[in-house]
N, C-alpha and C. Protein backbone atom coordinates (compact mmCIF):
# COMPACT_ATOMS: atom_id res chain seq x y z
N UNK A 1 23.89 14.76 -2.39
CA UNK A 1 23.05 13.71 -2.93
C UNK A 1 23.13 13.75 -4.46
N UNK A 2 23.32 12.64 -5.04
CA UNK A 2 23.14 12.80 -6.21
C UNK A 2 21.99 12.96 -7.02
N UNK A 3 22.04 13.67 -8.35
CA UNK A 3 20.68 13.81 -8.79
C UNK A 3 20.05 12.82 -9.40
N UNK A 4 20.96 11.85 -9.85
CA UNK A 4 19.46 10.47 -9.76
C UNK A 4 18.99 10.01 -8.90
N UNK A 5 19.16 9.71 -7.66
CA UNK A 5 18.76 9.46 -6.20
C UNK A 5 18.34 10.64 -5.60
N UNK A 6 18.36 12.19 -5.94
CA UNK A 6 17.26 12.82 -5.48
C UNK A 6 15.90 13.03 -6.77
N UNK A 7 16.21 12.62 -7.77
CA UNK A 7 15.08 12.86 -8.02
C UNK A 7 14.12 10.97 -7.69
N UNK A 8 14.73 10.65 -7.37
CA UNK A 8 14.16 9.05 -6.75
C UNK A 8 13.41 9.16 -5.60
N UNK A 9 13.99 10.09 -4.80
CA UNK A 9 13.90 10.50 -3.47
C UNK A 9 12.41 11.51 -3.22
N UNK A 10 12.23 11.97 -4.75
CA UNK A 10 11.24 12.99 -4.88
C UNK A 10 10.28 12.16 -5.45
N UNK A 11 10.49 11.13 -6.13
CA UNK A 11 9.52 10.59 -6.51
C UNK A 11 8.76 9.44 -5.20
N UNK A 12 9.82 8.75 -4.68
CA UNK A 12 9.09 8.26 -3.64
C UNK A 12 7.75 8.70 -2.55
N UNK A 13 8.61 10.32 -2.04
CA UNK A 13 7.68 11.55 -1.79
C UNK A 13 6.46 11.68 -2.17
N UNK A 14 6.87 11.55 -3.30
CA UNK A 14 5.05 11.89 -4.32
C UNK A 14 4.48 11.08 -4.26
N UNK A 15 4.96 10.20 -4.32
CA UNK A 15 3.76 8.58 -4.13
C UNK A 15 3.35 8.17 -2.93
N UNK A 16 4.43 8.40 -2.13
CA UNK A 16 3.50 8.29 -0.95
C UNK A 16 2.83 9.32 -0.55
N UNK A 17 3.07 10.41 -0.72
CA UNK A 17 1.75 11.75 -0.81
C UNK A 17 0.81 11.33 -1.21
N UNK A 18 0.54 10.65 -2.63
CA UNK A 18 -0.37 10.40 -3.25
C UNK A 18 -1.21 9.05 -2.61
N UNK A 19 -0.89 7.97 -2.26
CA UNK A 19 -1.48 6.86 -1.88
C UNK A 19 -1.87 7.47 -0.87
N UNK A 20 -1.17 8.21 0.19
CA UNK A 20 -2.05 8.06 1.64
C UNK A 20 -3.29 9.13 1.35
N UNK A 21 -3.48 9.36 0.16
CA UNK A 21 -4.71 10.49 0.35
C UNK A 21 -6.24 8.87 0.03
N UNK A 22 -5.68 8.06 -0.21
CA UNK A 22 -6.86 6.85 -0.24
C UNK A 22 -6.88 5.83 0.59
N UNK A 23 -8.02 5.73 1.05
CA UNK A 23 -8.93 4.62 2.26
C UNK A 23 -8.02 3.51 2.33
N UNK A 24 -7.54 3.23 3.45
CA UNK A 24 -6.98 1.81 3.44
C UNK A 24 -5.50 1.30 2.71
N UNK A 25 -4.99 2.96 2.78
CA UNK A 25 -3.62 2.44 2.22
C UNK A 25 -2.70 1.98 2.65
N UNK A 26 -2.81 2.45 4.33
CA UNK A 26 -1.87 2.07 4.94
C UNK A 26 -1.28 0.09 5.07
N UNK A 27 -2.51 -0.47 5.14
CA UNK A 27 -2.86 -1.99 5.16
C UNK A 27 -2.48 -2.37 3.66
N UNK A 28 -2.67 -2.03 2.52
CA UNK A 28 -2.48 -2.47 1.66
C UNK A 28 -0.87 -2.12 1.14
N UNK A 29 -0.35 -0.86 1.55
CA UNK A 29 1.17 -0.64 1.20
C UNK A 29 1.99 -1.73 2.62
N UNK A 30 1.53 -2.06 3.44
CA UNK A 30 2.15 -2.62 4.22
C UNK A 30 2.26 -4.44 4.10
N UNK A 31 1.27 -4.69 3.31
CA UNK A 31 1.19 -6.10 3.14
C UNK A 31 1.98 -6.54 1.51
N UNK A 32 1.79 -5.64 0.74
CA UNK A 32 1.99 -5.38 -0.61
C UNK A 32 4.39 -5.05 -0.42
N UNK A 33 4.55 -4.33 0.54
CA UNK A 33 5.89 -3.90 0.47
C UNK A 33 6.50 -4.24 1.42
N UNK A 34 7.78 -5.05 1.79
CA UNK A 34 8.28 -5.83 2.56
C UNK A 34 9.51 -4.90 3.47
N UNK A 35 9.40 -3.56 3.07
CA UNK A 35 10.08 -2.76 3.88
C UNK A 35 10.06 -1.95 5.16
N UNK A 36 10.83 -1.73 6.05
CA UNK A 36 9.96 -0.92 7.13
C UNK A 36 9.73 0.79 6.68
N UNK A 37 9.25 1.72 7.79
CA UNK A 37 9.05 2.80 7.48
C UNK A 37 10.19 3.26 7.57
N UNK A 38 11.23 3.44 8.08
CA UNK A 38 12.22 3.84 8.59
C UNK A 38 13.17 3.65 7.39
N UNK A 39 13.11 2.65 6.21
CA UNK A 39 13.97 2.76 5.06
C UNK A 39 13.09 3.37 4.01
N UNK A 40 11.67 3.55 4.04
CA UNK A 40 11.33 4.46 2.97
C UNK A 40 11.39 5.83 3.43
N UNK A 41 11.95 6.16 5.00
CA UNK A 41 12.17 7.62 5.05
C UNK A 41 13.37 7.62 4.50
N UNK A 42 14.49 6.75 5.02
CA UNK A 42 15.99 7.47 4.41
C UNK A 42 15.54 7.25 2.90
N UNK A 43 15.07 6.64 2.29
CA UNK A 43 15.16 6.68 0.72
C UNK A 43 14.66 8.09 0.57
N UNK A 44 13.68 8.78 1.24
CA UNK A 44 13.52 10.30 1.11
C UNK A 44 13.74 10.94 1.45
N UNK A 45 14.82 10.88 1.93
CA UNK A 45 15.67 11.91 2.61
C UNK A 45 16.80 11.99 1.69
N UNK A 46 17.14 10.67 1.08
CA UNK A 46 18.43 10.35 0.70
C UNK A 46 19.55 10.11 1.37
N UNK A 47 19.30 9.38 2.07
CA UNK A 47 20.35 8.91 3.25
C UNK A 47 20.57 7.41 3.28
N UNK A 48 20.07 6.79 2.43
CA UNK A 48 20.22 5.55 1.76
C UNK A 48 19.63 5.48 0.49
N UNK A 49 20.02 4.25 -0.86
CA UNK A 49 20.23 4.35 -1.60
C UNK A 49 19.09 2.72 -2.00
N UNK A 50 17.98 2.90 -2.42
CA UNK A 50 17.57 1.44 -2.59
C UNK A 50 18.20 1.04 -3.75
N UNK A 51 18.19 -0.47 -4.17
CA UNK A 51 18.80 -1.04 -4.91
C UNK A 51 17.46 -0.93 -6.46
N UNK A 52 18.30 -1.41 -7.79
CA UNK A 52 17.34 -1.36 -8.97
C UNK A 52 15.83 -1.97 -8.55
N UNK A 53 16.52 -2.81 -7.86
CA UNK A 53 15.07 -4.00 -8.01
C UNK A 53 13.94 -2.98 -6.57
N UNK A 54 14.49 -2.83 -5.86
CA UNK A 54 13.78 -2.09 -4.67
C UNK A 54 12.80 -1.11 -5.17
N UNK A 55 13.58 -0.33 -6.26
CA UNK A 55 13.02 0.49 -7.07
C UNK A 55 12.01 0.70 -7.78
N UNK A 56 11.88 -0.86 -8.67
CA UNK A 56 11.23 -0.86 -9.37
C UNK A 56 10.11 -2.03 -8.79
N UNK A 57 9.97 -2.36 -7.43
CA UNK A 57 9.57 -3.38 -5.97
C UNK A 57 8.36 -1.85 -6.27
N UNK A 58 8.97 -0.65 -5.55
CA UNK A 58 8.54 0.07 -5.10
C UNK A 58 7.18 1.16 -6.02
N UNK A 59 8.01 0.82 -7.38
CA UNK A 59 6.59 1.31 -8.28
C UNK A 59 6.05 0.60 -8.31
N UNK A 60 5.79 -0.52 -8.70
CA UNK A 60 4.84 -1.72 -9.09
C UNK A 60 3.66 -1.46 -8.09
N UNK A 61 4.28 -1.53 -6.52
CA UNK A 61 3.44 -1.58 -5.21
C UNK A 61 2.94 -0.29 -5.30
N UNK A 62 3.38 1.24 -5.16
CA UNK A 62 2.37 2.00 -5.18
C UNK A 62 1.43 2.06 -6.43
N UNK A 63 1.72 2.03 -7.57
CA UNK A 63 1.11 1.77 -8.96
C UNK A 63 0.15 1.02 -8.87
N UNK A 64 0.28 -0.08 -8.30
CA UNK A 64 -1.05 -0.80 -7.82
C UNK A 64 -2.01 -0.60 -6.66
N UNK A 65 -1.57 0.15 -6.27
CA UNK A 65 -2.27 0.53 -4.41
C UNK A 65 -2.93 1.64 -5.31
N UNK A 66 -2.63 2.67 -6.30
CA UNK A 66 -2.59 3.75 -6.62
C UNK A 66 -4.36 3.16 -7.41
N UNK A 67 -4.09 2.27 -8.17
CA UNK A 67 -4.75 1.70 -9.21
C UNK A 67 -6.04 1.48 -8.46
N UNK A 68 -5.67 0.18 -7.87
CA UNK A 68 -6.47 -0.73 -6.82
C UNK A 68 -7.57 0.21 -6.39
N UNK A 69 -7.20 1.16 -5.55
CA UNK A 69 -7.78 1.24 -4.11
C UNK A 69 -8.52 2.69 -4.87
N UNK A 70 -7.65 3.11 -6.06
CA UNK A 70 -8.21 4.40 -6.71
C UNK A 70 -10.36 3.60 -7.09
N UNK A 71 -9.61 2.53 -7.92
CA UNK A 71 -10.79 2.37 -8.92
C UNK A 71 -11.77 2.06 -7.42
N UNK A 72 -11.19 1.26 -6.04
CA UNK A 72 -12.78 1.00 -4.85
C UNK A 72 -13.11 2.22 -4.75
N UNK A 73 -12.39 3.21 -4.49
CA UNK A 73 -12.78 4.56 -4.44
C UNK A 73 -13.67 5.15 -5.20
N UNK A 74 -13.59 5.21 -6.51
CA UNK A 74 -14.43 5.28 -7.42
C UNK A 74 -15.50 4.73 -7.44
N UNK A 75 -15.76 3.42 -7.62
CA UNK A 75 -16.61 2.84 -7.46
C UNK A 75 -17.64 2.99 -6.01
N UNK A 76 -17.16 3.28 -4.84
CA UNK A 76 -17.79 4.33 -3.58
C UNK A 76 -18.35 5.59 -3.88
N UNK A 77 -17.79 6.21 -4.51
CA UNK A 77 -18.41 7.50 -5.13
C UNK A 77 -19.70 7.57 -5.70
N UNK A 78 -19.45 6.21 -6.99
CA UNK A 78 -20.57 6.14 -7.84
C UNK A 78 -21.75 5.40 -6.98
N UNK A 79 -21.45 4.87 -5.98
CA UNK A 79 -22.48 3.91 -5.47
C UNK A 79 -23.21 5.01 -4.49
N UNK A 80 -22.43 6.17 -4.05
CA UNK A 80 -23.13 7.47 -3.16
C UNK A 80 -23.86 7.96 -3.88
N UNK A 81 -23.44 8.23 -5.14
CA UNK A 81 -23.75 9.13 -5.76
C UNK A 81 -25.84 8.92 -6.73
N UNK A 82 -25.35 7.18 -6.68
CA UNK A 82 -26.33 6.72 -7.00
C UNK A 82 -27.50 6.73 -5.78
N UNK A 83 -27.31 6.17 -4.83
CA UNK A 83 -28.03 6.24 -3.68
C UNK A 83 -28.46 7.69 -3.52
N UNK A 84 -27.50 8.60 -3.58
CA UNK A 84 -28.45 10.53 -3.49
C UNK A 84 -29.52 10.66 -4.52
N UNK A 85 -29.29 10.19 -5.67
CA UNK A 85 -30.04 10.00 -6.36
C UNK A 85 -31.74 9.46 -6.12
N UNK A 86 -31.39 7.96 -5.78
CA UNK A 86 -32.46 7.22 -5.80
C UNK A 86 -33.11 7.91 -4.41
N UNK A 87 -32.64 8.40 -3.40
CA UNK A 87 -32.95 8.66 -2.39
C UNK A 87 -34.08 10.45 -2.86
N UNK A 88 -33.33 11.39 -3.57
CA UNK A 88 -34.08 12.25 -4.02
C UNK A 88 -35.15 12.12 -4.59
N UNK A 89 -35.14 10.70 -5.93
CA UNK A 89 -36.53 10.99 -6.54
C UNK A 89 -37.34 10.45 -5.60
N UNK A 90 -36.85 9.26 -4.03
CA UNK A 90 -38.53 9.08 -3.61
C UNK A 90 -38.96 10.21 -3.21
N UNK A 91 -38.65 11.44 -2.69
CA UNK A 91 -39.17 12.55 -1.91
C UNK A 91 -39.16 13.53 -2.86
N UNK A 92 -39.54 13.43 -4.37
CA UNK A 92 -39.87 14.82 -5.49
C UNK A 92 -41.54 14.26 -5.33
């Protein structure tokens, strides 16, 4: 494998490591990316080779799933976090 297509191969890896750790990624990388699963495995395996544009298809979409679904996430947090809150001072 060559080393620009494995380190492509590693980066794909990481991103999708990274997205599936947030709510609802699966639906949003699937509507967002027009590929099946079966060509983002060989792209990580390196057993196929996506093209420039696929490439740069492929950051945009996790970059935004990454973004997106990070900041609902966040914003879930803060809305728990607020509710433990308001929920503690009625019972001090």
């Amino acid at each position: 494998m060559e080393k620009k297509q494995k380190e492509f191969a590693e980066i794909v890896s990481d991103a999708m490591a990274r997205i599936k750790q947030l709510p609802g990624w699966r639906k949003e990388f699937a509507s967002r990316f027009n590929k099946s699963n079966a060509t983002i495995s060989n792209w990580k395996s390196g057993k196929t080779k996506p093209s420039e544009e696929d490439k740069l298809h492929f950051l945009e979409v996790v970059t935004g799933i990454a973004r997106d679904l990070g900041a609902n996430r966040k914003k879930l947090i803060d809305r728990k976090e607020r509710a433990m809150e308001e929920y503690s001072q009625l019972f001090d």
